[in-house]
Each structure stands twice: as C-alpha cells, then as structure tokens.
Protein backbone atom coordinates (compact mmCIF):
# COMPACT_ATOMS: atom_id res chain seq x y z
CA UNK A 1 -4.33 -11.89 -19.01
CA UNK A 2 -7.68 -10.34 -17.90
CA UNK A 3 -9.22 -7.79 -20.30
CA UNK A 4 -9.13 -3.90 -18.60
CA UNK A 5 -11.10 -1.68 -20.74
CA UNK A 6 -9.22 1.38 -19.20
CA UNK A 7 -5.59 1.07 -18.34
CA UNK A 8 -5.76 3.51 -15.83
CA UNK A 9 -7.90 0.64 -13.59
CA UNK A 10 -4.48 -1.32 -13.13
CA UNK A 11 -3.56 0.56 -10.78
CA UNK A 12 -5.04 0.85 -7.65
CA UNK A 13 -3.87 2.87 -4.44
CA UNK A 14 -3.70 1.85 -1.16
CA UNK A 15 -6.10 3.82 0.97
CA UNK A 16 -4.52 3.09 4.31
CA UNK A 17 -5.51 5.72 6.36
CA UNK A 18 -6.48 6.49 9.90
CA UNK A 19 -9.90 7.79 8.96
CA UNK A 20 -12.15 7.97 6.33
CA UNK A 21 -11.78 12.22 5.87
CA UNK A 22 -7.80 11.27 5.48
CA UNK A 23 -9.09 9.00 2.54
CA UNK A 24 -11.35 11.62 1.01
CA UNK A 25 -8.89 14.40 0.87
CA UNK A 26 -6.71 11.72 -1.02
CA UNK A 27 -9.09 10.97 -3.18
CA UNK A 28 -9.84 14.71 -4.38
CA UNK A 29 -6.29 15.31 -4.22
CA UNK A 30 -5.66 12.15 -7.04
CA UNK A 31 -8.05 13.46 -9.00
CA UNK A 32 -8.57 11.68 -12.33
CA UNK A 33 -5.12 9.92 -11.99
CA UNK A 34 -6.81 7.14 -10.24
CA UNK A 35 -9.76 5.08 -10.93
CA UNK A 36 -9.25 2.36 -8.32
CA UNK A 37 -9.25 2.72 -4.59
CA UNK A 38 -8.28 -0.22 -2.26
CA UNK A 39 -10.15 -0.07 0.89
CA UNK A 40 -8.61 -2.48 3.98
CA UNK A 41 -8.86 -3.17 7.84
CA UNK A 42 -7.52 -0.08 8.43
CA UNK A 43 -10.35 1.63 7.37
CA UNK A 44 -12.44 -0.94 8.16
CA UNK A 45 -12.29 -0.40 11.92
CA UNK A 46 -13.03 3.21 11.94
CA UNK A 47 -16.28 4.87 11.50
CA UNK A 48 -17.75 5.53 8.21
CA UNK A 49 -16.43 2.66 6.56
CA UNK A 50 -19.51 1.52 3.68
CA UNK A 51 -20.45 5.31 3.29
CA UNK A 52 -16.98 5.89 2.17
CA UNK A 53 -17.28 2.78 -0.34
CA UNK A 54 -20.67 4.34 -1.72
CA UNK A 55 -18.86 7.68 -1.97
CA UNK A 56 -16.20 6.16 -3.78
CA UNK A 57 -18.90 4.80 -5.76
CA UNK A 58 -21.10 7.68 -7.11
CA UNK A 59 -17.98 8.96 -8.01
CA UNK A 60 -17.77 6.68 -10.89
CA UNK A 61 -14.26 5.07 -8.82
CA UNK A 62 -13.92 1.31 -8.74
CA UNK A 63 -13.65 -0.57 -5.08
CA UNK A 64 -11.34 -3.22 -3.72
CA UNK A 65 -12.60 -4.54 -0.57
CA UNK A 66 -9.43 -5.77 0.97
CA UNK A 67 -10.83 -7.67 4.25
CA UNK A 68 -9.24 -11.01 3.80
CA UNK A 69 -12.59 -12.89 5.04
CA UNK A 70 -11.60 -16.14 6.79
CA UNK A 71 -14.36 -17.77 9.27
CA UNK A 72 -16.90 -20.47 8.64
CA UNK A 73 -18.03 -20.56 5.22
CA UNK A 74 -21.91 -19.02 5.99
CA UNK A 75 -20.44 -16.05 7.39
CA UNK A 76 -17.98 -15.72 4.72
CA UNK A 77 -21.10 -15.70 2.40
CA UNK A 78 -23.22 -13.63 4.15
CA UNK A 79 -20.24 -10.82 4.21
CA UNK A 80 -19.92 -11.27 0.69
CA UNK A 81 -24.02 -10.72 0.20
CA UNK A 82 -23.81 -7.48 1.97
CA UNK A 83 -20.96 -6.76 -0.29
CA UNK A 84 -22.83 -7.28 -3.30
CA UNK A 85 -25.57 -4.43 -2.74
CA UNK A 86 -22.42 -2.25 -2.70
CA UNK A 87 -21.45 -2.71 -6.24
CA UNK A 88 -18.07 -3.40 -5.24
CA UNK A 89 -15.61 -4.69 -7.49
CA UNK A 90 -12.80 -6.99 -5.56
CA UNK A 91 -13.23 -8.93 -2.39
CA UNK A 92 -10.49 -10.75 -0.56
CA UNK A 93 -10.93 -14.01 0.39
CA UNK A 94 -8.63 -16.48 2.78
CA UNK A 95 -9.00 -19.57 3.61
CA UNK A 96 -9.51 -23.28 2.44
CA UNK A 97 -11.36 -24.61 -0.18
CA UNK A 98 -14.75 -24.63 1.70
CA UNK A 99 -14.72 -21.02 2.27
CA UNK A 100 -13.26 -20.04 -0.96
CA UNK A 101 -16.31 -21.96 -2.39
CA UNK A 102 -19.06 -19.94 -0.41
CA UNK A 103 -17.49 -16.53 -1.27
CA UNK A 104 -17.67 -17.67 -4.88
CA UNK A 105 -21.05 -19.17 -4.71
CA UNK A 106 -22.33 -15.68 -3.23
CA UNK A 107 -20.99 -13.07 -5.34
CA UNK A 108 -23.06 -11.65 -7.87
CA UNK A 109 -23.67 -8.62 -10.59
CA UNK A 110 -19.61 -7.13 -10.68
CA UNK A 111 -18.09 -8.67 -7.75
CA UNK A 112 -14.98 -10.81 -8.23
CA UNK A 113 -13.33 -12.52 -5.61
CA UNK A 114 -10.00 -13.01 -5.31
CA UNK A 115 -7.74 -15.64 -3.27
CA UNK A 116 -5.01 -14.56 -1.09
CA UNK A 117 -1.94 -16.53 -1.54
CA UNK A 118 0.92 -15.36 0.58
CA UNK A 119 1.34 -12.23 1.79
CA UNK A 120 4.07 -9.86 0.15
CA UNK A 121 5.20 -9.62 3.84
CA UNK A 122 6.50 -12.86 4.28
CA UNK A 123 10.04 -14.39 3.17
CA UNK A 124 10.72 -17.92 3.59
CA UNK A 125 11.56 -17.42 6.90
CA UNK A 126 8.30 -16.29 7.90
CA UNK A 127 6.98 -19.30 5.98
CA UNK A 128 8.66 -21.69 7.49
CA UNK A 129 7.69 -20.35 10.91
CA UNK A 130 3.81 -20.45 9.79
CA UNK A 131 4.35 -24.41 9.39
CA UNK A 132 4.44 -24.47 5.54
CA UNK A 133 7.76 -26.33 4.15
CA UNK A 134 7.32 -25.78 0.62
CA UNK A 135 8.84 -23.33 -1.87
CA UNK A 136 6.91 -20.05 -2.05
CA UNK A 137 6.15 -20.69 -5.43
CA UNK A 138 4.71 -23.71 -5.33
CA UNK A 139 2.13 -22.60 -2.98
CA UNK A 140 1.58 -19.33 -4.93
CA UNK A 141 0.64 -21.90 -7.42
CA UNK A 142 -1.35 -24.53 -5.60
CA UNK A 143 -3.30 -21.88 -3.77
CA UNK A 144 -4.24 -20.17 -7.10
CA UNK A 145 -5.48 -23.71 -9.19
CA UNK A 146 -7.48 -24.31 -5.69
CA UNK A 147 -9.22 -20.79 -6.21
CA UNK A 148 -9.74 -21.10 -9.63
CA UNK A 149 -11.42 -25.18 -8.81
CA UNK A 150 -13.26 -23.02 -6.28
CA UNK A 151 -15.06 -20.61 -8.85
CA UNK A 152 -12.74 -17.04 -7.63
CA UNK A 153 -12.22 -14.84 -10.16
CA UNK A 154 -8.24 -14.35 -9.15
CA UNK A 155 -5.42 -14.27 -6.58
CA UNK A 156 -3.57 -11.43 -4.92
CA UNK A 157 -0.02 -12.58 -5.43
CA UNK A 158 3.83 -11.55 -5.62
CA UNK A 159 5.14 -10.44 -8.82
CA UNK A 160 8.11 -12.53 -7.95
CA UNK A 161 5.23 -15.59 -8.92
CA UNK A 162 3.79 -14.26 -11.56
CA UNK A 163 5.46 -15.82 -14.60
CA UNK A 164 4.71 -19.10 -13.10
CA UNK A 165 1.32 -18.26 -12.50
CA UNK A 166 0.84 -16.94 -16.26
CA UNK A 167 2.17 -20.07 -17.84
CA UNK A 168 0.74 -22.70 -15.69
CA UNK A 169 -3.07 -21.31 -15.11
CA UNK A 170 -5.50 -19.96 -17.52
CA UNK A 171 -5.17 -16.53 -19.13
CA UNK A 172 -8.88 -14.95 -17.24
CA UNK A 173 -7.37 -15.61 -13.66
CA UNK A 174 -6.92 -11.85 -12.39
CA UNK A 175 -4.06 -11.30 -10.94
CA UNK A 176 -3.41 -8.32 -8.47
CA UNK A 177 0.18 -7.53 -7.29
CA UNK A 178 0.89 -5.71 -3.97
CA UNK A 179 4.38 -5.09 -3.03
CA UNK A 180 4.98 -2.61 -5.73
CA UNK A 181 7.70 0.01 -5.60
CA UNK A 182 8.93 2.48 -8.13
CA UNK A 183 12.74 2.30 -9.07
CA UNK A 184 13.26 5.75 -7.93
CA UNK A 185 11.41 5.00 -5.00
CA UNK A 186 12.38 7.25 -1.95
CA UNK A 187 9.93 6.26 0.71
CA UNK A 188 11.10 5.15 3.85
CA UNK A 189 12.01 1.00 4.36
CA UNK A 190 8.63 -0.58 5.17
CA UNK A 191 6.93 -4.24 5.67
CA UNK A 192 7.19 -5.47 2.13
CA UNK A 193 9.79 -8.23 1.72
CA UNK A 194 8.95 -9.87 -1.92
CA UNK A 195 8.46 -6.20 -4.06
CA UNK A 196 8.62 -5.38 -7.31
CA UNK A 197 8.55 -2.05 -10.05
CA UNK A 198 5.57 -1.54 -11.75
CA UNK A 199 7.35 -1.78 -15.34
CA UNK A 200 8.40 -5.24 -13.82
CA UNK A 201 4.87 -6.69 -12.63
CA UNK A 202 2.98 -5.62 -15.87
CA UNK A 203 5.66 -7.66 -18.03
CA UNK A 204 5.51 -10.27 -15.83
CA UNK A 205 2.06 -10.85 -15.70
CA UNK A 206 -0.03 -8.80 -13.51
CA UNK A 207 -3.16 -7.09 -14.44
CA UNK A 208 -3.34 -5.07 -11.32
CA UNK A 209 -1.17 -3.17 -9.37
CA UNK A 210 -1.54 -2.25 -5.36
CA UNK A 211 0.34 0.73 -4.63
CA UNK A 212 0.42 2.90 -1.17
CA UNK A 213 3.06 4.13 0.48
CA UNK A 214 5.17 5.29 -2.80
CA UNK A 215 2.01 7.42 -3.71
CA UNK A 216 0.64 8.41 -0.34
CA UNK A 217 3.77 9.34 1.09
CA UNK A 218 5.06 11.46 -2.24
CA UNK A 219 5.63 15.10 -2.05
CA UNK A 220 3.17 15.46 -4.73
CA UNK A 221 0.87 12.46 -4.30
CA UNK A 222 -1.02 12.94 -7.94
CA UNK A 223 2.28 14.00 -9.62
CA UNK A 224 3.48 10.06 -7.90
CA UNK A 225 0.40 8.59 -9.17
CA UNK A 226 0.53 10.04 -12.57
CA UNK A 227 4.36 8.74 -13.17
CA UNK A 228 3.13 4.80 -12.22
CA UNK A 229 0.03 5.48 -14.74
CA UNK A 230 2.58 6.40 -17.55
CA UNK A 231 4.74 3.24 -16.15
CA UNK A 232 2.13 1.14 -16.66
CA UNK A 233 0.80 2.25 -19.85
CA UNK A 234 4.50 1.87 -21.15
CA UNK A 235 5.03 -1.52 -19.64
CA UNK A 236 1.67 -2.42 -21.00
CA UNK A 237 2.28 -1.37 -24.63
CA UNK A 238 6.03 -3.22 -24.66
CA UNK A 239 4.04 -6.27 -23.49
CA UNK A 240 1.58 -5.96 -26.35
CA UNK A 241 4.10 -5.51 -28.88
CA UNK A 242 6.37 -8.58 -27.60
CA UNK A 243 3.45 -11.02 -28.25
C-alpha cells in the first residue's frame, strides 16, 4: 500500500460539472472536507479548464487529471510535459505499452501516472463486446504488471480487483478506485456496474477513492463528504490493526 501522509487525500471527488464556476462553488462549499479534486473531460471541454487546475492549486488542493491520454506516444508525452508545469498530481494514461512508456518517461517533480485498466462501467458483457475474452480479473492484472514494467506509478481499477492486485503486485503500486458508493447510498441508479463502499475498497486494498455522484448529488454535499472521510479513516484504522 502507498504511503498518504494525510488520510483525508484518499478521497477524492468527482468534479463532473458543466462548467468550471459549477466546480468552484463545490469546491468552497466542501470546504476543508476535501483535499483532492478529480478533474475529467467534462471539464476539459469547457472554457477555463488549466486556470481552474491552478486555482485548485494555490489553494493548497491536490489534482487528478483524469484525461485518459491515448494517441501516439510523442503526443502522449508532450501532454504530459505541459502537465508537469502544473504541479499536478495524477494523470491518466490508456493505451499499450509504448504509450504507457512515454507518459512515464515524461513525468517529472510530483506527477504520477496512472494506468487505466477497465472501466468501472463495463461488465463482462461489455467486455466481451470490446473483443477481450478473458476474465476481468485477469486483465485488471495483466494491465497493471504492464504499467508497472512501463515505469507508472499505479492503475485506476475496480475494487472488485483489488485483493488480487494487492497480493500479486508490489505494495508502492497506487491504486485508485472509482465506482464507489456509500451503503446508505440514495442517489439515483447511474453508469457504474462493478461498485463498491468505501469501508469495502480501503480493506481491500485501495489507497484512493473516486467519489461523485454520492457527494455531488447529497442534500448536504460537505455533510456527504465528511461521512466517507470518517468511513475511510475507520476502514483505514481496522486495516492497520488487522496486520
């Protein structure tokens, strides 16, 4: 397991968001109950994208650039380059080794770039129509040993694959687990298939957890936010105290 010198950077929220004033009113609203901010193509696409990652920024918050770069590996590294004078902290990657290899080769100072394995979208149906006949764990697992020969720093991945992950690859891989949704979850059904609860990730293995719509779509966003902190913290400390 990764070392986190503040527990409160496991979690990171989903800033998926029409517009980057929606994402600053969330951010103000969230307050000190979260440290992490993931930043995707949502966002991407709309105006104001890298001054609301430098915002984020002088604001002492950490940045996960969820982009998912896949093209030919000198564009991949050039994207990551520009990344890089941003300070920011995670940067998907997806692709084959080649490309995996250039976004690796071009990170520097506190970037770490992570591998996408398969989405928390897809079911094995969905896999099977994408062309790969395999169990979803095995490719969880051959996609994350190819990252790691690569030089990333860690995979976004299920929680349903984490255990597997944890025993079979070393202990520094980060892992970061989308899909995650409270027990007492009351948001409406959404495009996550392969989901877990916070309590359940941590003790399974994941260092950080992606969370949107069960936050975002709360009542009380920070009052949401502030229950997964204490979910985590406990999950964390039961893990600790298990070893």
């Amino acid at each position: 397991m990764a070392s986190i010198d503040d527990d409160r950077d496991r979690l990171i929220f989903a800033l998926d968001v029409a517009d980057t004033a929606a994402a600053r009113d969330l951010v103000a609203t969230l307050g000190e109950h979260v440290t992490f901010y993931k930043v995707g193509l949502e966002l991407a696409m709309a105006p104001g994208y890298f001054e609301l990652i430098d915002w984020l920024k002088t604001r002492g918050k950490k940045v996960f650039v969820d982009v998912k770069l896949f093209d030919v590996p000198a564009t991949v590294a050039a994207a990551v380059k520009r990344l890089n004078a941003r300070d920011v902290d995670f940067v998907t990657v997806h692709g084959n080794q080649s490309i995996m290899e250039a976004a690796a080769a071009a990170r520097t100072g506190n970037t770490r770039i992570l591998a996408v394995t398969a989405l928390t979208s897809l079911d094995r149906g969905d896999m099977t129509d994408l062309g790969f006949d395999c169990d979803i764990g095995d490719l969880v697992l051959s996609r994350a040993r190819r990252a790691l020969a690569a030089g990333c720093d860690g995979v976004v991945s299920s929680g349903l694959e984490l255990e597997r992950l944890r025993a079979e690859v070393p202990a520094t891989l980060v892992t970061v687990t989308p899909g995650i949704r409270p027990v007492d979850n009351d948001a409406p059904p959404d495009d996550q298939k392969r989901v877990m609860s916070p309590a359940q990730a941590i003790a399974a293995g994941a260092d950080h957890l992606v969370v949107g719509r069960p936050i975002r779509q709360a009542q009380d966003p920070a009052a949401a936010a502030r229950a997964i902190q204490a979910e985590i913290a406990a999950a964390v400390a039961e893990r600790a105290a298990s070893r």
